[in-house]
Protein backbone atom coordinates (compact mmCIF):
# COMPACT_ATOMS: atom_id res chain seq x y z
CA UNK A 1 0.00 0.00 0.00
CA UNK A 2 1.20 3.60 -1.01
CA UNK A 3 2.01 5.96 1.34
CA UNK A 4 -0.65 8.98 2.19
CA UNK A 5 2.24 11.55 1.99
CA UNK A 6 4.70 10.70 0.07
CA UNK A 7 7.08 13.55 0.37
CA UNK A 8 7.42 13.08 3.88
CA UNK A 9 10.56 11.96 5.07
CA UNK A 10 10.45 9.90 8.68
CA UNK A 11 12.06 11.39 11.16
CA UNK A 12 14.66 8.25 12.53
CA UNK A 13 15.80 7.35 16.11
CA UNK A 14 19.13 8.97 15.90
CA UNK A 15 17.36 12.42 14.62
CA UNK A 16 15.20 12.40 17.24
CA UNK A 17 17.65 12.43 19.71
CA UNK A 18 19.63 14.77 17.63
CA UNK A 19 16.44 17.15 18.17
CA UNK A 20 16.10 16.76 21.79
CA UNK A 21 19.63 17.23 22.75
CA UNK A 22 20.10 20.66 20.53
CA UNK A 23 17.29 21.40 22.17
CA UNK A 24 18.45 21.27 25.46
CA UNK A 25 21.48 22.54 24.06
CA UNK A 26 19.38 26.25 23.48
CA UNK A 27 20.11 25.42 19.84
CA UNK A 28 17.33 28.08 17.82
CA UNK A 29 14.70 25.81 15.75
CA UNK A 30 16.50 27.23 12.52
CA UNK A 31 19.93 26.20 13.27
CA UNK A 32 18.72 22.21 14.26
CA UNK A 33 16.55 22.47 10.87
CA UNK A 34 19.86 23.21 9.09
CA UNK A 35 21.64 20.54 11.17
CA UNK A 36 18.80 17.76 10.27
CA UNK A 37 18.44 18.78 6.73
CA UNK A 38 14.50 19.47 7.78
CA UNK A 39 12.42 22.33 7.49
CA UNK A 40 12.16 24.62 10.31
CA UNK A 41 8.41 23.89 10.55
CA UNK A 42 9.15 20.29 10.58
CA UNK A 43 11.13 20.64 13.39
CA UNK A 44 8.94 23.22 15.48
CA UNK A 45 6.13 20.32 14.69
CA UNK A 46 8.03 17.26 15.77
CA UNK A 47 9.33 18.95 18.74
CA UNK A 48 5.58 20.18 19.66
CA UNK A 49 4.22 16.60 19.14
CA UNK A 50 6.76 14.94 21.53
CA UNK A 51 6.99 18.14 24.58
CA UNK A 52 10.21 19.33 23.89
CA UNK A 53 10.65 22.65 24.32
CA UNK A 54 12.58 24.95 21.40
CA UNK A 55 14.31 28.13 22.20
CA UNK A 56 11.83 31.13 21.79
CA UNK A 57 13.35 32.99 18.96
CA UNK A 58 11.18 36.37 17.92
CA UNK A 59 12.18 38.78 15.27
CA UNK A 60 12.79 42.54 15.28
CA UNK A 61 10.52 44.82 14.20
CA UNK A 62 11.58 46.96 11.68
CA UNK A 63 10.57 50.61 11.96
């Protein structure tokens, strides 16, 4: 049987933990996206869906 979502790429063990340790770490959602070759909304998601907190990171306004 065919996948729903084809273009989704599993997230494995090891990247998992990767995500939980930078994390901890204070790493910014961007930077572990880069690290995990993910989006940064795929991280933000995985990391709401399993309680682990990301490092608030809010932009500047510009004025």
């Amino acid at each position: 049987m065919q996948s729903r979502y084809p273009l989704l790429k599993k997230w494995t063990a090891e990247e998992h933990e990767q995500l939980k340790a930078m994390a901890e770490a204070g790493r910014r959602p961007d930077e572990i996206a880069l690290a995990l070759n993910r989006s940064e909304a795929a991280v933000r998601v995985r990391a709401w869906q399993h309680g682990i907190a990301l490092r608030l990171v809010t932009s500047k306004r510009k004025r």
